[in-house]
C-alpha atoms as a PDB file:
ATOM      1  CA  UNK A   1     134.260  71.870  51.653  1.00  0.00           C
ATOM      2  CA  UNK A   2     133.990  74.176  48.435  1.00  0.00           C
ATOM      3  CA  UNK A   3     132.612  77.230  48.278  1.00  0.00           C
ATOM      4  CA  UNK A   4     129.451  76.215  45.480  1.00  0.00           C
ATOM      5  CA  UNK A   5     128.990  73.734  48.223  1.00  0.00           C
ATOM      6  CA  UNK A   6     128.915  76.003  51.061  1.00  0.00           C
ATOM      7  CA  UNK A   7     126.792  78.284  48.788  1.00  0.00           C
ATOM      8  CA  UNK A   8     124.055  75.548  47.272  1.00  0.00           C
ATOM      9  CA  UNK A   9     123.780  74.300  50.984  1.00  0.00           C
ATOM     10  CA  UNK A  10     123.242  77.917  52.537  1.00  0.00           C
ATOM     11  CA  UNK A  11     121.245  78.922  49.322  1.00  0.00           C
ATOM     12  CA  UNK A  12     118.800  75.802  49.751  1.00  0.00           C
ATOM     13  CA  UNK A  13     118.612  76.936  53.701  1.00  0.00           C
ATOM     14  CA  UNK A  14     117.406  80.369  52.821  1.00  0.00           C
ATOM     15  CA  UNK A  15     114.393  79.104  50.545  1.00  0.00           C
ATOM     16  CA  UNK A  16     112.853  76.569  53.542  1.00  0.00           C
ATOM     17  CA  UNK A  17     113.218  79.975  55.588  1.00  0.00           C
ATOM     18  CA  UNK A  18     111.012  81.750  52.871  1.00  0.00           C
ATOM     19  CA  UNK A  19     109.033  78.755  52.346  1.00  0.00           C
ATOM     20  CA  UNK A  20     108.140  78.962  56.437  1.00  0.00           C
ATOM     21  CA  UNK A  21     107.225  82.463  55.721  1.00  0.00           C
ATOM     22  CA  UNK A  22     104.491  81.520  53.559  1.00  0.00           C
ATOM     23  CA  UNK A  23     101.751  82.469  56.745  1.00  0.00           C
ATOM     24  CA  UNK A  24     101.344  81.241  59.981  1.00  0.00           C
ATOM     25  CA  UNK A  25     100.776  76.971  59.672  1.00  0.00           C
ATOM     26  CA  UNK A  26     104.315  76.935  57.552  1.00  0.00           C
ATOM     27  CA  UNK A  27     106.020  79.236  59.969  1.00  0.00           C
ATOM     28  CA  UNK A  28     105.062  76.869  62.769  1.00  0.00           C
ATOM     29  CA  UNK A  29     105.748  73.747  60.862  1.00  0.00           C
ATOM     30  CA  UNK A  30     109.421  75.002  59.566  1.00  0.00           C
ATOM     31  CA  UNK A  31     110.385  76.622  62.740  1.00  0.00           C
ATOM     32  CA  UNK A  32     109.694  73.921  65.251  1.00  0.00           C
ATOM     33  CA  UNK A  33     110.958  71.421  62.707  1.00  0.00           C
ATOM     34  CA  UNK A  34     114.069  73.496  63.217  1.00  0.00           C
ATOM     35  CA  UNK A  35     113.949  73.433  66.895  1.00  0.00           C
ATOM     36  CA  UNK A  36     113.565  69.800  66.929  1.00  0.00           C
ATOM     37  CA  UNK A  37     116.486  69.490  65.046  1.00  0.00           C
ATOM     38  CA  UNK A  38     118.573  71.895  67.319  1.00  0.00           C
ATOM     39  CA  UNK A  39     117.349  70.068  70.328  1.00  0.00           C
ATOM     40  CA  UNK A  40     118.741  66.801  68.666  1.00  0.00           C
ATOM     41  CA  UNK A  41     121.554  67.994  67.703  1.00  0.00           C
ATOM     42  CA  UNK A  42     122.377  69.234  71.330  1.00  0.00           C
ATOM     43  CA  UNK A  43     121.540  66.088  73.055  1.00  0.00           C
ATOM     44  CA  UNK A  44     123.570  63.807  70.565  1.00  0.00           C
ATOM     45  CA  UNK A  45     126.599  65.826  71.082  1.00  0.00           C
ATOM     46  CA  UNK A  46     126.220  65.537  75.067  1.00  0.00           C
ATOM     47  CA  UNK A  47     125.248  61.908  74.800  1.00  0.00           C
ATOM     48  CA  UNK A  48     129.651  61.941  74.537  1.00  0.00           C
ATOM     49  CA  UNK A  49     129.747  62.113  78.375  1.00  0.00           C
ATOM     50  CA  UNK A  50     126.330  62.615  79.983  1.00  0.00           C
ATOM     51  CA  UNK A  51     122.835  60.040  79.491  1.00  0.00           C
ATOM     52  CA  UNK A  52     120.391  62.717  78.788  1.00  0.00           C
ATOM     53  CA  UNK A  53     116.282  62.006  78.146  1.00  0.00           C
ATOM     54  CA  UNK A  54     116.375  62.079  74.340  1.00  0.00           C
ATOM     55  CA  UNK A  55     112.480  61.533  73.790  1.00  0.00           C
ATOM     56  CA  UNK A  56     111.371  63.721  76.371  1.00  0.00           C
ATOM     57  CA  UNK A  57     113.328  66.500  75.528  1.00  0.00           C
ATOM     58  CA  UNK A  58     112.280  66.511  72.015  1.00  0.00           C
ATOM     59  CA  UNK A  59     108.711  65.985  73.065  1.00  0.00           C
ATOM     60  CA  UNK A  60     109.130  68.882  75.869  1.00  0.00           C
ATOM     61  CA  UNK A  61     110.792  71.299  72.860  1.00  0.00           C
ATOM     62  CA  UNK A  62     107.439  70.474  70.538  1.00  0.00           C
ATOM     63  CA  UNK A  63     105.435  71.725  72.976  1.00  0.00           C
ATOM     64  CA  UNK A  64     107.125  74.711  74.537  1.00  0.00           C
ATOM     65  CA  UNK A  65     107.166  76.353  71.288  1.00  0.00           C
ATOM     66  CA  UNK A  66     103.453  75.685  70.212  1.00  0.00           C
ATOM     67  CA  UNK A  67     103.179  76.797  74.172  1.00  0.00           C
ATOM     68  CA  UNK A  68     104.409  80.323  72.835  1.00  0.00           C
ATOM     69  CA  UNK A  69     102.918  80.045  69.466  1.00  0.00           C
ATOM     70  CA  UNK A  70      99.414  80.355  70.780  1.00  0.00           C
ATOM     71  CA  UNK A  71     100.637  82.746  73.694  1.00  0.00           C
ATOM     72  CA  UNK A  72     101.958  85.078  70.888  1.00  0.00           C
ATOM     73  CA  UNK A  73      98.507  85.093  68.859  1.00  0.00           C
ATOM     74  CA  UNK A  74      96.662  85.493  72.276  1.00  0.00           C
ATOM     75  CA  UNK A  75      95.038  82.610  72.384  1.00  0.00           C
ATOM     76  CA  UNK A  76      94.201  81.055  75.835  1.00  0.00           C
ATOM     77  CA  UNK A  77      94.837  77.699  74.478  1.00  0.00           C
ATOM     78  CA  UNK A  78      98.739  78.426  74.868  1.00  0.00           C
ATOM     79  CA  UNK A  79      97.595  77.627  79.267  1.00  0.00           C
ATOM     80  CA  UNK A  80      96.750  74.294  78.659  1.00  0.00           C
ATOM     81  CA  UNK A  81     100.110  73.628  76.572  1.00  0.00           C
ATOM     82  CA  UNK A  82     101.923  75.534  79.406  1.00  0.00           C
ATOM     83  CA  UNK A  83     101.130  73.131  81.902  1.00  0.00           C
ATOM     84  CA  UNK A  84     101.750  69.911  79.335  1.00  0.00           C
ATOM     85  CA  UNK A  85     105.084  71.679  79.377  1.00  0.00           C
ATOM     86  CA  UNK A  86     105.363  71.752  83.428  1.00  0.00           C
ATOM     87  CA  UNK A  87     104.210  68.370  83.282  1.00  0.00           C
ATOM     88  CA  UNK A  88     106.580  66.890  81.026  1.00  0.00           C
ATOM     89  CA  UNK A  89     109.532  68.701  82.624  1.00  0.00           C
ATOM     90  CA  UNK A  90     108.407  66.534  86.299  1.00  0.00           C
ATOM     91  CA  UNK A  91     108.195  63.580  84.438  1.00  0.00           C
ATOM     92  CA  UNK A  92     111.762  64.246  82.496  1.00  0.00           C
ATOM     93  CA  UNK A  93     112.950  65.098  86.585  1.00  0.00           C
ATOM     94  CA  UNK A  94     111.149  61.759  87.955  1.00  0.00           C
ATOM     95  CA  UNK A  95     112.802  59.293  85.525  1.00  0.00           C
ATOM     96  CA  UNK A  96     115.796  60.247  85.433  1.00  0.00           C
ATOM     97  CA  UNK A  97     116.071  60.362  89.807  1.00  0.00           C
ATOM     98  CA  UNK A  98     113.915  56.592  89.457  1.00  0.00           C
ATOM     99  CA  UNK A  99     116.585  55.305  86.936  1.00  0.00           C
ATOM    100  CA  UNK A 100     120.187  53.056  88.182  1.00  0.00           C
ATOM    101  CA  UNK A 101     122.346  55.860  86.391  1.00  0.00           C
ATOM    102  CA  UNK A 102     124.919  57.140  88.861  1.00  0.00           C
ATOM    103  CA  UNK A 103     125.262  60.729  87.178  1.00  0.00           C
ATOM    104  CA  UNK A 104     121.507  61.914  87.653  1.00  0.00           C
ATOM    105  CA  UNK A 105     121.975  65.524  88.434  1.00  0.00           C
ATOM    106  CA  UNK A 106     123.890  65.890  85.402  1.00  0.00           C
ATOM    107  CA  UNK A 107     121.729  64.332  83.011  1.00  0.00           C
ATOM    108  CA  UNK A 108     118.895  66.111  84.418  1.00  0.00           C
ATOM    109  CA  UNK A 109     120.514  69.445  84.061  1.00  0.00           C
ATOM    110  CA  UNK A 110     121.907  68.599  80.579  1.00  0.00           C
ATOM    111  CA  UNK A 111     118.458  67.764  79.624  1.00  0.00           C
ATOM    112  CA  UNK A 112     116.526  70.533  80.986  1.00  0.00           C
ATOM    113  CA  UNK A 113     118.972  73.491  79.976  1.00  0.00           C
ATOM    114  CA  UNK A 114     117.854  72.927  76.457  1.00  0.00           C
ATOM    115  CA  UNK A 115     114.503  73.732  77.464  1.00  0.00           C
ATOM    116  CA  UNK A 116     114.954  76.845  78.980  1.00  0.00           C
ATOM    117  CA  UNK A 117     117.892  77.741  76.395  1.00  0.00           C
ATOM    118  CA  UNK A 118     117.443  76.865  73.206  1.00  0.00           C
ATOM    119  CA  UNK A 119     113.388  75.853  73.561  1.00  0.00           C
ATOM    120  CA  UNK A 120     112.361  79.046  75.052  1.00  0.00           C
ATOM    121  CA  UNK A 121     114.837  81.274  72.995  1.00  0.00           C
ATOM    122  CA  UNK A 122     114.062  79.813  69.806  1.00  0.00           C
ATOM    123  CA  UNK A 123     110.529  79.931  70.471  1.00  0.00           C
ATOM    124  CA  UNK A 124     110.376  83.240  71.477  1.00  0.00           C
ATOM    125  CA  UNK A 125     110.423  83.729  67.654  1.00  0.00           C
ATOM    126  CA  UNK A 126     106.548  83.384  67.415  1.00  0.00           C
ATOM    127  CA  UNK A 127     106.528  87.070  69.603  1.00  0.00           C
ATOM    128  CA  UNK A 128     108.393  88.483  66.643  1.00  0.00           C
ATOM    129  CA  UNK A 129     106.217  86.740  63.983  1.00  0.00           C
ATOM    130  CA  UNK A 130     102.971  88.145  65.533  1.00  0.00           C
ATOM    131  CA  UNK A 131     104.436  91.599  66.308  1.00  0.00           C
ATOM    132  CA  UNK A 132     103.269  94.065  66.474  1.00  0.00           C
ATOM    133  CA  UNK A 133      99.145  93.288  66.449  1.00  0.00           C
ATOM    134  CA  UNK A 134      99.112  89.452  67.585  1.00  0.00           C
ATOM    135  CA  UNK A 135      98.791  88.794  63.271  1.00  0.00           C
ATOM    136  CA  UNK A 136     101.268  86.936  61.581  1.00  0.00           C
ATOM    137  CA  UNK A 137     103.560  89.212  60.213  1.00  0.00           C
ATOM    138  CA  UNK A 138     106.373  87.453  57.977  1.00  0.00           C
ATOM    139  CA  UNK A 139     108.662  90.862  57.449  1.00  0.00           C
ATOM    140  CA  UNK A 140     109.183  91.299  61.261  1.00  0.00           C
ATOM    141  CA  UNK A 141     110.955  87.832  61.038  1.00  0.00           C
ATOM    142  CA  UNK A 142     112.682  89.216  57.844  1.00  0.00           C
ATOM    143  CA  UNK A 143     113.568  91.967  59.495  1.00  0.00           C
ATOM    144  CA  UNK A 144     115.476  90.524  62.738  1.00  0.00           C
ATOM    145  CA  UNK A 145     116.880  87.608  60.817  1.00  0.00           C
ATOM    146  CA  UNK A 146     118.444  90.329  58.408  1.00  0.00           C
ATOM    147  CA  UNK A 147     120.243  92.308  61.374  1.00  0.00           C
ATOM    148  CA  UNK A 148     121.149  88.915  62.532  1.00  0.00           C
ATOM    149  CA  UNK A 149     122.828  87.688  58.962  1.00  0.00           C
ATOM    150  CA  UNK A 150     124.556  91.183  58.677  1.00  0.00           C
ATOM    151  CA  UNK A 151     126.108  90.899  62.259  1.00  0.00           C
ATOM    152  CA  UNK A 152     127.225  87.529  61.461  1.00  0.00           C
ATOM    153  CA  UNK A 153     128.447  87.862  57.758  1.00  0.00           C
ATOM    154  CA  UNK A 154     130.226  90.857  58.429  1.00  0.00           C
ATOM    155  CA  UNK A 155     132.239  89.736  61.759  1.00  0.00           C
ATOM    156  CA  UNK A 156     133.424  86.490  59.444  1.00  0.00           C
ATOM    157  CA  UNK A 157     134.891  89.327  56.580  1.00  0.00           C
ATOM    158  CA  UNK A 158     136.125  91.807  58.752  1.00  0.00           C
ATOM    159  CA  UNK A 159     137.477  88.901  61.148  1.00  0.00           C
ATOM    160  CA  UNK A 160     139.197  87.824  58.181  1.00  0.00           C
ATOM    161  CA  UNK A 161     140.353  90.751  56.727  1.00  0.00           C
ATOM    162  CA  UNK A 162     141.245  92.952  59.515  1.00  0.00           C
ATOM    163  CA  UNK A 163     141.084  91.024  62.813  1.00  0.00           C
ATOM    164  CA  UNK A 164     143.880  90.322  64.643  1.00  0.00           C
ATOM    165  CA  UNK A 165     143.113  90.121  68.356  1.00  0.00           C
ATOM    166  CA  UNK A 166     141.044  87.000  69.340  1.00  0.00           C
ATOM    167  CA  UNK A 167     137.903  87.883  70.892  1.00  0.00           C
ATOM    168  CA  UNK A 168     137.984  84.075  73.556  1.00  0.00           C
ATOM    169  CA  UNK A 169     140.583  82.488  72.326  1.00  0.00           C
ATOM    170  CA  UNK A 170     139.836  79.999  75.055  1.00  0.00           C
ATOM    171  CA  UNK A 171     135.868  79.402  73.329  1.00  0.00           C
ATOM    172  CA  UNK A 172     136.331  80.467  69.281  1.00  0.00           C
ATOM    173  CA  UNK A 173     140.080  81.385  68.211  1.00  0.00           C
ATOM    174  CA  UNK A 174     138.968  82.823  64.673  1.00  0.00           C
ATOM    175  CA  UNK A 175     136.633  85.205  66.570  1.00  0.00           C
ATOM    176  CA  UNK A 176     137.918  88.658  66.222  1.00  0.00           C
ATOM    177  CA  UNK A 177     137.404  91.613  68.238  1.00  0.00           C
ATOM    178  CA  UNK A 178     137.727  93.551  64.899  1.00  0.00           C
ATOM    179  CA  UNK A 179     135.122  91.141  63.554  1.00  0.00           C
ATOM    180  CA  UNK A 180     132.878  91.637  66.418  1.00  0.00           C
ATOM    181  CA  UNK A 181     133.232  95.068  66.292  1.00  0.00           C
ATOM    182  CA  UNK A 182     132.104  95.336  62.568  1.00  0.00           C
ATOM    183  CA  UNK A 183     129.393  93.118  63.040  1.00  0.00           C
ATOM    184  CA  UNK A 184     127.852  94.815  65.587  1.00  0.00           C
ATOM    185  CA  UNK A 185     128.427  98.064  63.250  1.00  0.00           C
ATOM    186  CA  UNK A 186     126.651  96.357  60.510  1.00  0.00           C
ATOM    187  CA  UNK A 187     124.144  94.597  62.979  1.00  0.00           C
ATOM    188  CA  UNK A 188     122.839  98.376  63.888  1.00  0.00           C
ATOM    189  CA  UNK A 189     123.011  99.784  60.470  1.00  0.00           C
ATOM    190  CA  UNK A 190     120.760  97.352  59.279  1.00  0.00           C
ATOM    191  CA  UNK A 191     118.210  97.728  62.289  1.00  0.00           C
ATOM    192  CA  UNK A 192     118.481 101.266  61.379  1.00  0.00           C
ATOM    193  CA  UNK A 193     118.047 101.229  58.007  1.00  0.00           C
ATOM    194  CA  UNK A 194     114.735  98.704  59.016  1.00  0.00           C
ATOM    195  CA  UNK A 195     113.070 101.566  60.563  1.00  0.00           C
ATOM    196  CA  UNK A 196     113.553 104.418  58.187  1.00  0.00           C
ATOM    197  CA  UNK A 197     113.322 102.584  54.769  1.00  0.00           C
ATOM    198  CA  UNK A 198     111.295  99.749  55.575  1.00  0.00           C
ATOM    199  CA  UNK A 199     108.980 100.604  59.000  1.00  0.00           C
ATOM    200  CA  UNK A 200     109.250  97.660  60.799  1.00  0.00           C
ATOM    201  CA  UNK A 201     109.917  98.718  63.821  1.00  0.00           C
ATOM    202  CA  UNK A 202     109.519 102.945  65.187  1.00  0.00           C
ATOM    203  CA  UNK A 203     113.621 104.761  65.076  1.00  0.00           C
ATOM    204  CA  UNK A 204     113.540 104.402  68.826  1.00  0.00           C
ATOM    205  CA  UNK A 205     112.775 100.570  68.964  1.00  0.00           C
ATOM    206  CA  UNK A 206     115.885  99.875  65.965  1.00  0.00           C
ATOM    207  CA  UNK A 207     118.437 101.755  67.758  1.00  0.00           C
ATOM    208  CA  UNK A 208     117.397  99.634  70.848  1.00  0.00           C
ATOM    209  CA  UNK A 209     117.538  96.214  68.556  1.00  0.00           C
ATOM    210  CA  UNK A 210     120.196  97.375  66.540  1.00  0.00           C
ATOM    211  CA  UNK A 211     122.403  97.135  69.660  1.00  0.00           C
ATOM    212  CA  UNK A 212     120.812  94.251  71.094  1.00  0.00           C
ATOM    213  CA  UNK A 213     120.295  91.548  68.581  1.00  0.00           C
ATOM    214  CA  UNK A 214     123.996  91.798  67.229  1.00  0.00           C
ATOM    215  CA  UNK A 215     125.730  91.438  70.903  1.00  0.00           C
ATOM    216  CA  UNK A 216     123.478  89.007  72.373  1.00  0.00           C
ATOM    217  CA  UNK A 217     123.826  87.038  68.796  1.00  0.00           C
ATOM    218  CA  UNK A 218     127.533  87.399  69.482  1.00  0.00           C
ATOM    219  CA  UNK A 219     127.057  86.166  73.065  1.00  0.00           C
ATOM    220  CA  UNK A 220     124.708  83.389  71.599  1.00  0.00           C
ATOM    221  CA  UNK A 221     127.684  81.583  69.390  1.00  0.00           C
ATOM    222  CA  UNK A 222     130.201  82.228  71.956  1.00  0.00           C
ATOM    223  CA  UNK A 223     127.853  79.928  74.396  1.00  0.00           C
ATOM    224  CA  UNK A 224     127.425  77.207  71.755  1.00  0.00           C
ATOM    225  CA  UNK A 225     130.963  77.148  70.497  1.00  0.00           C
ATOM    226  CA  UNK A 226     131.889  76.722  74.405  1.00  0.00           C
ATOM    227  CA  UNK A 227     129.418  73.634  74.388  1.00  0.00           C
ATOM    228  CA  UNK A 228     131.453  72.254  71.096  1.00  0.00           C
ATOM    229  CA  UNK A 229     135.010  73.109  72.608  1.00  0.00           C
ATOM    230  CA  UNK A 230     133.913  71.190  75.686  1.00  0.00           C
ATOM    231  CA  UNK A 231     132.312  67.769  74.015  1.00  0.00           C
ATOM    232  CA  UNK A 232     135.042  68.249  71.728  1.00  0.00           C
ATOM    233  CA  UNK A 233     133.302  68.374  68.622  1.00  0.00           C
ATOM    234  CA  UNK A 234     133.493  70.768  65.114  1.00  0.00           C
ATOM    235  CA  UNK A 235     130.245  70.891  64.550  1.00  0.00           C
ATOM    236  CA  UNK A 236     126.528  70.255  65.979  1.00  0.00           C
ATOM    237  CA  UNK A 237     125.308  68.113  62.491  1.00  0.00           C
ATOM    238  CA  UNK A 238     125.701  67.507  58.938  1.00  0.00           C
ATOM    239  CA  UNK A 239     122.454  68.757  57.768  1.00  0.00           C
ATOM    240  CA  UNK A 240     123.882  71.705  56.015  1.00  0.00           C
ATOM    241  CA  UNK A 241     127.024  70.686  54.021  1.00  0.00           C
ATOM    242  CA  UNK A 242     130.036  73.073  54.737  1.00  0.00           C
ATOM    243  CA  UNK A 243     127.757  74.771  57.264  1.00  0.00           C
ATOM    244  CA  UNK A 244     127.224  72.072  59.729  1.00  0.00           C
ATOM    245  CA  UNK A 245     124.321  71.445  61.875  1.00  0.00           C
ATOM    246  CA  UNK A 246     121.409  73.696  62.736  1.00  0.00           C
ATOM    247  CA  UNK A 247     122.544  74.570  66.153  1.00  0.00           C
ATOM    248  CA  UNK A 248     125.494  76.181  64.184  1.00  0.00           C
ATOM    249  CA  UNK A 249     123.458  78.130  62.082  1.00  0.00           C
ATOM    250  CA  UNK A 250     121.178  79.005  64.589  1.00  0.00           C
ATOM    251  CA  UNK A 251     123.675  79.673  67.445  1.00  0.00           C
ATOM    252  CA  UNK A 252     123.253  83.658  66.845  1.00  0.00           C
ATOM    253  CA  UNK A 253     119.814  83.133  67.034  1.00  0.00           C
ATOM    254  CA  UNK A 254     118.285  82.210  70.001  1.00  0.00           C
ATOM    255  CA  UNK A 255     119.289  84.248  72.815  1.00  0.00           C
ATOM    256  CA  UNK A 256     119.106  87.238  70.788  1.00  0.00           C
ATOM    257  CA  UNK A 257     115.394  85.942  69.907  1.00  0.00           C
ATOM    258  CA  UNK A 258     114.493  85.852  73.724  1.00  0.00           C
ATOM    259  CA  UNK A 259     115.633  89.199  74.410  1.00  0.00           C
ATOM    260  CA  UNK A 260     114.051  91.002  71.011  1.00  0.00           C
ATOM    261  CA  UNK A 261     110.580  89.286  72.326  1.00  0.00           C
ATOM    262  CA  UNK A 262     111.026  90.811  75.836  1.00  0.00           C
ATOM    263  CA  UNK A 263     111.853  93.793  74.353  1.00  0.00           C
ATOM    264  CA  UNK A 264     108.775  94.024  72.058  1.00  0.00           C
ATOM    265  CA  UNK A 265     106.580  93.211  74.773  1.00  0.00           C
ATOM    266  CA  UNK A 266     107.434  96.168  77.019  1.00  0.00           C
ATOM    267  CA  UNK A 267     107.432  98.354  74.329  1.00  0.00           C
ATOM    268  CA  UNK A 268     103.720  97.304  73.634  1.00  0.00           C
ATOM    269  CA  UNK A 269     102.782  98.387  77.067  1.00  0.00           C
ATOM    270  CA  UNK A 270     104.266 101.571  76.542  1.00  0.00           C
END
């Protein structure tokens, strides 16, 4: 794939990101459009050996992250989603232990570990959003993709460049631990850089973030490209030309996600 394709497709990728920055209804529209395209993603690539509940899943995705969207912004409605999402999780357990498939524990973990994955870590994206005074706030979601995008950009480069000992050679031979090493470098400058220029988050908070976002991002795409390597696949989609699917984009993305919400929501009791 060229590199004007590459950079159209990535280019065009950025924008819908802005456009779901536009306030609160757009974020929630882009961003669990994007989940629901993740989740898909994931379940067509594990339909290669396992029967998961497509439908269900999706449906069970949709409404864990409204679940948190309305938990983020405080309101109370987010209880009655949380127990749609209980419910739907039974029912997802009960059909698949009532159908004639032989391989039911499997499908029902390969079906549910999207939830708690990618569902919940993805979603955890509204705590960021709403951070720090439960009001959207599209620069907070600036702000931890761009830590995320420096992490990642600069491990391919310096990967490139300089690396020459494989990080798992058994999960991702092109990943570097010279790459991983500079990412994580550029990962903290940026968080840095966040809270002295641009005031997103207090000095102590960025030096925490800085060093958490970039290795649990790393830890992120070593997990998916493990899922890939196993279901023998390249990549999740073909949504993004010469980028893949969403799950590779977002790979990065959702366990550090989880962890920067947890993290935000202890400092706020502090």
């Amino acid at each position: 794939m060229s590199v004007k394709t590459r950079l159209i497709s990535g280019t065009l990728f950025f924008i819908v990101i802005l456009l779901g920055l536009i306030n609160k209804w757009t974020f929630l529209a882009v961003f669990s459009a994007f989940l629901l395209i993740q989740i898909s993603e994931y379940l067509k690539i594990i339909r290669k050996k396992y029967q998961p509940q497509y439908w269900l899943t999706l449906i069970a995705s949709a409404s864990i992250f409204l679940t948190l969207f309305f938990a983020a912004e405080q309101k109370r409605i987010f209880l009655s989603f949380l127990a749609v999402d209980y419910l739907l999780i039974i029912i997802l357990i009960c059909l698949e232990l009532l159908s004639t498939k032989n391989n039911k524990l499997e499908n029902v973990s390969v079906s549910i570990f999207p939830l708690i994955y990618n569902a919940v870590g993805f979603s955890s994206l509204n705590f960021i959003a709403f951070w720090p005074k439960h009001h959207f706030n599209p620069y907070a979601i600036l702000a931890f993709f761009a830590i995320i995008w420096a992490t990642d950009i600069s491990a391919f480069f310096f990967g490139s460049w300089l690396g020459k000992k494989p990080l798992a050679k058994n999960i991702s031979p092109k990943k570097t631990i010279e790459g991983t090493i500079a990412g994580i470098a550029a990962g903290f400058i940026t968080a840095i850089v966040e809270s002295l220029l641009i005031k997103q988050f207090p000095l102590s908070l960025g030096i925490i973030l800085g060093l958490l976002i970039p290795i649990s991002g790393t830890i992120g795409d070593l997990l998916e490209s493990a899922i890939k390597r196993q279901m023998q696949v390249k990549d999740s989609g073909s949504i993004m030309p010469g980028h893949g699917g969403l799950l590779d984009r977002f790979d990065s993305t959702t366990l550090a996600a989880a962890l920067t919400a947890l993290t935000l929501l202890f400092f706020a009791k502090l």
